[in-house]
PDB file of N, CA and C in Angstrom:
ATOM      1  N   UNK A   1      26.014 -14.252  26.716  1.00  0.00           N
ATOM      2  CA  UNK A   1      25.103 -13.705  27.703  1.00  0.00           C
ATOM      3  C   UNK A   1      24.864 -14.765  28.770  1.00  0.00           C
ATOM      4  N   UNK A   2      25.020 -14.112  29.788  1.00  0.00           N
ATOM      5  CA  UNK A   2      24.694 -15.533  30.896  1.00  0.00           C
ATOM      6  C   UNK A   2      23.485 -14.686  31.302  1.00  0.00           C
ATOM      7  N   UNK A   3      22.795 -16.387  31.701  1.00  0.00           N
ATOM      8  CA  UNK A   3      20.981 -16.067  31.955  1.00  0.00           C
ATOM      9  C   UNK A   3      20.435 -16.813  33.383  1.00  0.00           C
ATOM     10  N   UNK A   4      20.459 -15.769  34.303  1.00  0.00           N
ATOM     11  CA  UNK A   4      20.199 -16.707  35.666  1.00  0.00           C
ATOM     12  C   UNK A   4      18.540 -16.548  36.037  1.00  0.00           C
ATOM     13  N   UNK A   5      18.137 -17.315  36.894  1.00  0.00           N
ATOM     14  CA  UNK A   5      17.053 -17.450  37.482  1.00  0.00           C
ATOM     15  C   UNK A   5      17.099 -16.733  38.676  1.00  0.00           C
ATOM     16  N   UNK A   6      16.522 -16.133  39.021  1.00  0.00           N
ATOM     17  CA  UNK A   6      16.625 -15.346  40.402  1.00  0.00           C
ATOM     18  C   UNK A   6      15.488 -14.841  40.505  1.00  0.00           C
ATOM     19  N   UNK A   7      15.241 -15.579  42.441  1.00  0.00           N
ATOM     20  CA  UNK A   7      14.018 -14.730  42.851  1.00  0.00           C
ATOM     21  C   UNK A   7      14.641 -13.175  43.919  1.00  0.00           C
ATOM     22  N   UNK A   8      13.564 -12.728  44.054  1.00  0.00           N
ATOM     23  CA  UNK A   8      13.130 -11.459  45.363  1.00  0.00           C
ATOM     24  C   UNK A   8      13.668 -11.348  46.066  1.00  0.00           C
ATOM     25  N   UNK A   9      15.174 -10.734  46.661  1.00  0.00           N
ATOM     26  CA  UNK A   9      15.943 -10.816  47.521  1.00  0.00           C
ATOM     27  C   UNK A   9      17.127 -10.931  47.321  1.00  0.00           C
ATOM     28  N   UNK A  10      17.243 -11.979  45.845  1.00  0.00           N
ATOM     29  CA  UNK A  10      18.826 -12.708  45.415  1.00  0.00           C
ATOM     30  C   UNK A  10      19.405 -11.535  45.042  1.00  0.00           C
ATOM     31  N   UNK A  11      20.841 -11.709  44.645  1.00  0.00           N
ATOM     32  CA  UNK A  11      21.706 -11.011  44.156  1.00  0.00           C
ATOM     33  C   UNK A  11      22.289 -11.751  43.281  1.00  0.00           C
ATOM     34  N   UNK A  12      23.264 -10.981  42.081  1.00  0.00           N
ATOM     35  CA  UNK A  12      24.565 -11.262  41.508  1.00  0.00           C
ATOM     36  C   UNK A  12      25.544 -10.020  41.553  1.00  0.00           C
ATOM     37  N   UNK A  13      26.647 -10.564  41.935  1.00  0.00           N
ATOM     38  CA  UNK A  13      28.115  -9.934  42.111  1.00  0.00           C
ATOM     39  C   UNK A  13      28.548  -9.472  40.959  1.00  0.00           C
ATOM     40  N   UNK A  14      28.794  -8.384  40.662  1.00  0.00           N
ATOM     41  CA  UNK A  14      29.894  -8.274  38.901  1.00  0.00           C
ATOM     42  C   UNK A  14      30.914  -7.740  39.977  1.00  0.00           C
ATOM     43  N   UNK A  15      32.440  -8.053  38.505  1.00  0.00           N
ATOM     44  CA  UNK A  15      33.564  -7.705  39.067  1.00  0.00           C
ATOM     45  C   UNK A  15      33.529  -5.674  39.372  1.00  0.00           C
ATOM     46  N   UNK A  16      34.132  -5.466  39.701  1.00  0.00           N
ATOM     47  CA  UNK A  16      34.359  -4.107  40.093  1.00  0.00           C
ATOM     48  C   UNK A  16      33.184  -3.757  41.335  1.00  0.00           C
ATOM     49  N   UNK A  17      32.600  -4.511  41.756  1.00  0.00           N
ATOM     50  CA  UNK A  17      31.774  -3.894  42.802  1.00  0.00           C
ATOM     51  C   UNK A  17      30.523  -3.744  42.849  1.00  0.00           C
ATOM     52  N   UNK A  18      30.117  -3.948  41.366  1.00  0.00           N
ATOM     53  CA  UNK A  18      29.023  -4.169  41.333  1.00  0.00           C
ATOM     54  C   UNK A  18      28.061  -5.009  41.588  1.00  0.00           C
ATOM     55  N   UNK A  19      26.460  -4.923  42.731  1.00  0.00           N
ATOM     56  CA  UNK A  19      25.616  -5.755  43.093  1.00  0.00           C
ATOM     57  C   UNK A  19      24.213  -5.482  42.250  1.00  0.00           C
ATOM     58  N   UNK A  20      23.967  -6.457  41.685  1.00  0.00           N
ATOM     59  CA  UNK A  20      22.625  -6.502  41.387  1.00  0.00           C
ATOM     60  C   UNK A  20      21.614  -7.352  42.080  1.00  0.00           C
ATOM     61  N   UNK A  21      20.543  -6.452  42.621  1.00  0.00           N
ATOM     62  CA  UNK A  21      19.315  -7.265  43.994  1.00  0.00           C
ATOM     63  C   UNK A  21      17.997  -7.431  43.029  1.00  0.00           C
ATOM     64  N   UNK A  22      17.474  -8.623  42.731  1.00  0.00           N
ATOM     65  CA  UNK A  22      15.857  -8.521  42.027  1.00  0.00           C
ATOM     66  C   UNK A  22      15.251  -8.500  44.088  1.00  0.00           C
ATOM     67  N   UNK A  23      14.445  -7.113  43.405  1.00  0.00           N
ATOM     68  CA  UNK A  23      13.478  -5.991  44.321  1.00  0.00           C
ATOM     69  C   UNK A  23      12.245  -6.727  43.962  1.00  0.00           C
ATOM     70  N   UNK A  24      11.507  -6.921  43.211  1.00  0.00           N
ATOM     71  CA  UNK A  24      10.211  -7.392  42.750  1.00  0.00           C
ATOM     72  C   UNK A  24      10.326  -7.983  41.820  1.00  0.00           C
ATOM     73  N   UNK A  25       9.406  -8.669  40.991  1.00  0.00           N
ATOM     74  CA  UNK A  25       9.167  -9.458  39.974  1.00  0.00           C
ATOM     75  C   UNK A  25       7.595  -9.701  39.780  1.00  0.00           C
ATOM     76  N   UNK A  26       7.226  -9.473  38.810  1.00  0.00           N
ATOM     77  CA  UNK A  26       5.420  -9.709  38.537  1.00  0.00           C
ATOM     78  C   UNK A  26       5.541 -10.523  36.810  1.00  0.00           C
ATOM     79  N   UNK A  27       4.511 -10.601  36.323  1.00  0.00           N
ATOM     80  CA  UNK A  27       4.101 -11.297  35.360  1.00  0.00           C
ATOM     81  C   UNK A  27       4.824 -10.448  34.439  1.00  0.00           C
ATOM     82  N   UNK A  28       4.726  -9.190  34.278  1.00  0.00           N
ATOM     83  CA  UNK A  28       5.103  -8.441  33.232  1.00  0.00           C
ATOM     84  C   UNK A  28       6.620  -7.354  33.614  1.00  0.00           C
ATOM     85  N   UNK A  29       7.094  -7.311  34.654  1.00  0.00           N
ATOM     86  CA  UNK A  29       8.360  -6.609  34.621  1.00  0.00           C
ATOM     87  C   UNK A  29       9.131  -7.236  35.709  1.00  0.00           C
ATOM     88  N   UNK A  30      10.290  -6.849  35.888  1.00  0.00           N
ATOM     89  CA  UNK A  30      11.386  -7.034  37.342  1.00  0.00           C
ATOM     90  C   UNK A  30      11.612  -5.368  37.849  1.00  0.00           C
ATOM     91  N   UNK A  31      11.635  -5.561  39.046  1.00  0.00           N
ATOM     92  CA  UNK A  31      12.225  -4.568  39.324  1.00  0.00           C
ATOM     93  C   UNK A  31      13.530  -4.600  40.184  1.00  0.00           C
ATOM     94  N   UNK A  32      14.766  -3.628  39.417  1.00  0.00           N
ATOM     95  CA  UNK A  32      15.909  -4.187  40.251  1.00  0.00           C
ATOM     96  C   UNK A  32      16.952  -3.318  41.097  1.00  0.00           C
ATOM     97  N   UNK A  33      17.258  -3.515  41.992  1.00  0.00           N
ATOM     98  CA  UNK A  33      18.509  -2.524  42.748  1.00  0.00           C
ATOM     99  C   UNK A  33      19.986  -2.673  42.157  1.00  0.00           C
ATOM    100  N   UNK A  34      20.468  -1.288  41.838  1.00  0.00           N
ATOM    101  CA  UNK A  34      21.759  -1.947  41.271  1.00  0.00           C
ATOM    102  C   UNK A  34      22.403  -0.662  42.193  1.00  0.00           C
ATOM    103  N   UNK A  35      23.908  -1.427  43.002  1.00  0.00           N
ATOM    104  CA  UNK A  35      24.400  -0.944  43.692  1.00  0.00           C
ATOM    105  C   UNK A  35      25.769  -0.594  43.119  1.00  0.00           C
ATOM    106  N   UNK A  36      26.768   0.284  42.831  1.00  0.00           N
ATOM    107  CA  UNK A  36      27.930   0.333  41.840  1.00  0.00           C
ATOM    108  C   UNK A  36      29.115   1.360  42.956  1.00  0.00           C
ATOM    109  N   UNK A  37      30.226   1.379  42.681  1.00  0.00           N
ATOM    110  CA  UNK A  37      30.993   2.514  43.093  1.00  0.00           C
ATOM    111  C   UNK A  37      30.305   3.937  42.079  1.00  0.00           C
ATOM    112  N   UNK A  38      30.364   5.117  42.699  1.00  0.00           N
ATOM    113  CA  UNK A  38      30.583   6.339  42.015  1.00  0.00           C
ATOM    114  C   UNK A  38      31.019   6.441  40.458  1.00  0.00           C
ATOM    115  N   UNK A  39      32.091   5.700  40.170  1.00  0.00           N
ATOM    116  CA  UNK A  39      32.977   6.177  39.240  1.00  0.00           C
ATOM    117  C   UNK A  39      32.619   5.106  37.976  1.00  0.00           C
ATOM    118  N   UNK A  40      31.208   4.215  38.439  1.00  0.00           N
ATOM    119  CA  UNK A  40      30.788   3.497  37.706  1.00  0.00           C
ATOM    120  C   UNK A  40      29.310   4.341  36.888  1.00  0.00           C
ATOM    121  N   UNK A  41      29.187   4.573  36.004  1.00  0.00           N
ATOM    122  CA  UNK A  41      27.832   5.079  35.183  1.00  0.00           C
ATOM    123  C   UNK A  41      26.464   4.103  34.964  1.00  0.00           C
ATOM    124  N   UNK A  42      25.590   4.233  35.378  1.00  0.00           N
ATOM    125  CA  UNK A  42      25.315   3.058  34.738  1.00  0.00           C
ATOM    126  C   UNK A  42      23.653   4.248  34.046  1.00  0.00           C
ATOM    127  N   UNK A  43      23.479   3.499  33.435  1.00  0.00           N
ATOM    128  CA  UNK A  43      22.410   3.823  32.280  1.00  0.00           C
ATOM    129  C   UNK A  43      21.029   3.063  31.774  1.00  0.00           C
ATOM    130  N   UNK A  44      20.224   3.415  31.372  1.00  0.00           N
ATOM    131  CA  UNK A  44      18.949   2.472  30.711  1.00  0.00           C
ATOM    132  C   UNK A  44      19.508   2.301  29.374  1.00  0.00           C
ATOM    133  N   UNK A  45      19.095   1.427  28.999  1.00  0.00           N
ATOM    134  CA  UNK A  45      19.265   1.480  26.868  1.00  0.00           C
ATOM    135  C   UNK A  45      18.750   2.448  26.399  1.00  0.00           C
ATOM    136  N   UNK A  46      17.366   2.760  27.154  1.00  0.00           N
ATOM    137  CA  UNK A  46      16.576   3.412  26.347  1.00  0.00           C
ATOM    138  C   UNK A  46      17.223   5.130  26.101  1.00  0.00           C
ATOM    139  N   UNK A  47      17.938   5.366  27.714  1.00  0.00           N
ATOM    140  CA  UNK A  47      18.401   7.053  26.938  1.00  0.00           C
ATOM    141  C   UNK A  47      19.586   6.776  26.605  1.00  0.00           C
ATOM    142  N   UNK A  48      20.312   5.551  26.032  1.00  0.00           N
ATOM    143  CA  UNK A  48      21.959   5.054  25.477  1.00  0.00           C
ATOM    144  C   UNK A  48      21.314   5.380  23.981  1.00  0.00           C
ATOM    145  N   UNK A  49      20.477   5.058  23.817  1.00  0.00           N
ATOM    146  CA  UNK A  49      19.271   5.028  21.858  1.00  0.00           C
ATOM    147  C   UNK A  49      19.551   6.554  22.047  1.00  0.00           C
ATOM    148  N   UNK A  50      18.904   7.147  22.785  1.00  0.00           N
ATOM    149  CA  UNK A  50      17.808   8.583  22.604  1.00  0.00           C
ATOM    150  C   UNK A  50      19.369   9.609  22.454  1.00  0.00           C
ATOM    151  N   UNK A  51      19.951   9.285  23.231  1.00  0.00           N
ATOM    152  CA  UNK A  51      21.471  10.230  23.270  1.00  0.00           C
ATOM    153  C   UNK A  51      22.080   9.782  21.918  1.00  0.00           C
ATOM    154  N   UNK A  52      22.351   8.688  20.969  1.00  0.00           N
ATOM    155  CA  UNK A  52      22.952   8.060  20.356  1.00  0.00           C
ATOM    156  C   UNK A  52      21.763   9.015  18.737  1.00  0.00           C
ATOM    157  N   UNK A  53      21.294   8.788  19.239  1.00  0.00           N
ATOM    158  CA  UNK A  53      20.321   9.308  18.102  1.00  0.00           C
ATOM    159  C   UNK A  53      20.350  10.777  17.762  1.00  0.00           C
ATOM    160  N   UNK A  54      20.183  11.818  19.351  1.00  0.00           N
ATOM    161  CA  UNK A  54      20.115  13.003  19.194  1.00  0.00           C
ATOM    162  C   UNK A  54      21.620  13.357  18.267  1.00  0.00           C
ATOM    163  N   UNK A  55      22.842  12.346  19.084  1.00  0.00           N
ATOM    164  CA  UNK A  55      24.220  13.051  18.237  1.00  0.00           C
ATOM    165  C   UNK A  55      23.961  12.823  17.148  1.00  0.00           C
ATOM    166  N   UNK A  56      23.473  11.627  16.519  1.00  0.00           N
ATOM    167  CA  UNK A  56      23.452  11.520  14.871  1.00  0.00           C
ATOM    168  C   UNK A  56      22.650  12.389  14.461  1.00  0.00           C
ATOM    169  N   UNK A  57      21.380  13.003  15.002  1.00  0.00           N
ATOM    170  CA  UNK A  57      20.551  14.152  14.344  1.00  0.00           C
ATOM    171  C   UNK A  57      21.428  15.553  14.459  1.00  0.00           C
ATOM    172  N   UNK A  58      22.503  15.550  15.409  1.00  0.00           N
ATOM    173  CA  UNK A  58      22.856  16.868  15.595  1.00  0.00           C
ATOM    174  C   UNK A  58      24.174  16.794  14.347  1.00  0.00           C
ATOM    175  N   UNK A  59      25.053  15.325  14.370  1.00  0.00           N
ATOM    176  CA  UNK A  59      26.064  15.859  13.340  1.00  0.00           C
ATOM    177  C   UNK A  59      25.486  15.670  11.726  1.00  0.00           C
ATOM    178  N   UNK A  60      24.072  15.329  11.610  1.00  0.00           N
ATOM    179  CA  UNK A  60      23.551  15.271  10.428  1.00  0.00           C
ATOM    180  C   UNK A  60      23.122  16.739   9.843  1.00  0.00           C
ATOM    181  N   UNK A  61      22.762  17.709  10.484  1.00  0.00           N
ATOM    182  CA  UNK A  61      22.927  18.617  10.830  1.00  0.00           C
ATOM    183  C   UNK A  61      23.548  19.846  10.712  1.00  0.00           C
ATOM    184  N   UNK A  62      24.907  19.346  11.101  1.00  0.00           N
ATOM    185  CA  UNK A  62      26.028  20.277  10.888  1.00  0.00           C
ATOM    186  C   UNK A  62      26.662  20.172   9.896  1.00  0.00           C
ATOM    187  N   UNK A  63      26.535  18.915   9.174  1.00  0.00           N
ATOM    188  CA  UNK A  63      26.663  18.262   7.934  1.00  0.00           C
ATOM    189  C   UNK A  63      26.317  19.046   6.776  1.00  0.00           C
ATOM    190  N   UNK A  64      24.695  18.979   6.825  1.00  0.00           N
ATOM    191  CA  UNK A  64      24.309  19.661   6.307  1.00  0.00           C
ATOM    192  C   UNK A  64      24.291  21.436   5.892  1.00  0.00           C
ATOM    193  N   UNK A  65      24.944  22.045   7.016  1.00  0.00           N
ATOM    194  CA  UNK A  65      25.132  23.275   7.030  1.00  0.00           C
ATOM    195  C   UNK A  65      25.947  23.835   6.665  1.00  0.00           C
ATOM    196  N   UNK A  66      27.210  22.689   6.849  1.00  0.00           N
ATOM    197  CA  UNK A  66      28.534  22.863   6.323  1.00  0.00           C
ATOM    198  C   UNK A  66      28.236  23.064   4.601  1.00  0.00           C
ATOM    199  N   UNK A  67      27.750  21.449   4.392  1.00  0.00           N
ATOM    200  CA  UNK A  67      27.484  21.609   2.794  1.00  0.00           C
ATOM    201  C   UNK A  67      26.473  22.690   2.068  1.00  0.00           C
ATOM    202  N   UNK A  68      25.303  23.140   2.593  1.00  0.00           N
ATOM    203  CA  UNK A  68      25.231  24.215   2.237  1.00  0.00           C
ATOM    204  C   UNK A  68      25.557  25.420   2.316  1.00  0.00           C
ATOM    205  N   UNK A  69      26.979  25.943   3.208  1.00  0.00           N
ATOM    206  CA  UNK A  69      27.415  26.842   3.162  1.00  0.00           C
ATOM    207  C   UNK A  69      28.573  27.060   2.376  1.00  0.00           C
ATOM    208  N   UNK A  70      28.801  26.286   1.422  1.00  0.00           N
ATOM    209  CA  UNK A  70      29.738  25.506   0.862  1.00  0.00           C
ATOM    210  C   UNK A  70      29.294  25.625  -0.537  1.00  0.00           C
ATOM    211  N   UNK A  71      27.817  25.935  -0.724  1.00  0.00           N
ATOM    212  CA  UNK A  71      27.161  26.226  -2.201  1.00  0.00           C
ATOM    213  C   UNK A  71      27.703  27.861  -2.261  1.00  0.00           C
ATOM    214  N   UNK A  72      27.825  28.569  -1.354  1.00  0.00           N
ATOM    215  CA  UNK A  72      28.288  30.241  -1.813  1.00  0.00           C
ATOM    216  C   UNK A  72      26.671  30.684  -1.526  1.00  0.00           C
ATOM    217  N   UNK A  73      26.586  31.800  -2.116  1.00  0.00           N
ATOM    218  CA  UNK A  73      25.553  32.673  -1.469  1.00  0.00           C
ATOM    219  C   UNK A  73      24.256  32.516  -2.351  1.00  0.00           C
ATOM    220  N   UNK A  74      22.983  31.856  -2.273  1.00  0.00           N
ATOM    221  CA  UNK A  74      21.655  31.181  -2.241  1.00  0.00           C
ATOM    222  C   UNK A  74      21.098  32.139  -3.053  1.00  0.00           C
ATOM    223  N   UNK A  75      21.267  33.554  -2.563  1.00  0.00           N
ATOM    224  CA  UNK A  75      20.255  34.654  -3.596  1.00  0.00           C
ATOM    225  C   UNK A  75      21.071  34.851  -4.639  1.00  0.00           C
ATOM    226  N   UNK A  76      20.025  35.402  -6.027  1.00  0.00           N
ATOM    227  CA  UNK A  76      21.513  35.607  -7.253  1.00  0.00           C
ATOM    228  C   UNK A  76      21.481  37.198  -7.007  1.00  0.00           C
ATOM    229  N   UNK A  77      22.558  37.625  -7.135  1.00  0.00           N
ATOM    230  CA  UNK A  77      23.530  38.719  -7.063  1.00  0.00           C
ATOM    231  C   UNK A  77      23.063  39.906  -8.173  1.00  0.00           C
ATOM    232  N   UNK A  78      22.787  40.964  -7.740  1.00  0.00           N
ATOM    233  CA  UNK A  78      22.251  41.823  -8.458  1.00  0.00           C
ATOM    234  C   UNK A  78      22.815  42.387  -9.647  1.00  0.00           C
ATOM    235  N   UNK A  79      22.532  43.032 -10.688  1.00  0.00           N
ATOM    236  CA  UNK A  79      23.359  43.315 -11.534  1.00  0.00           C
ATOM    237  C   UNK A  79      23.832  44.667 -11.223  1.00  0.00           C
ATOM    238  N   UNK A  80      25.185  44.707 -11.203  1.00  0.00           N
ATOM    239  CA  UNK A  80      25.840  46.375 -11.308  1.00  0.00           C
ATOM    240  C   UNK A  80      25.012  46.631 -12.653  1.00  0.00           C
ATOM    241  N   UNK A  81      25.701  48.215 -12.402  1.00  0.00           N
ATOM    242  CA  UNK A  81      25.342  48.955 -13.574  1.00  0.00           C
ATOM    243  C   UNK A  81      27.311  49.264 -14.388  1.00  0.00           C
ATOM    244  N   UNK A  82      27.549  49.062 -15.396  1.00  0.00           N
ATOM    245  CA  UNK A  82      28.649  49.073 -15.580  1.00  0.00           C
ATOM    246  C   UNK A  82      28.623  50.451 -16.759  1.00  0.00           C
TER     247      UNK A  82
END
């Protein structure tokens, strides 16, 4: 991890085009401009977790549905009359 000091105004360059500007800075947060091509995504952690999580709740899920559909049929089966 590289760890720079930067005030209000500065920038850093990443390769592909990317600019990062510190916008503000206070005691308790930064605030920052990040400038990218289009074809670049960029994201918070926080909805990289929340998306990462929902898929594991959704294939836990299907998991589950699979395997209980997989027990056969839940009610017991009436008796003919023979």
């Amino acid at each position: 991890m590289l760890i720079l000091s930067r005030k209000p105004g500065d920038a850093i360059i990443i390769e592909g085009g990317i600019r990062v500007v510190v916008l503000a800075c206070d005691r308790k947060s930064v605030r920052l401009g990040i400038e990218a091509p289009p074809s670049v995504t960029i994201l918070r952690s926080e909805i990289v977790t929340a998306i990462a999580e929902e898929n594991q709740r959704a294939t836990d899920t299907a998991d589950a549905n699979e395997w209980l559909s997989g027990l056969g049929p839940t009610a017991p089966s009436e008796p003919t009359d023979s």
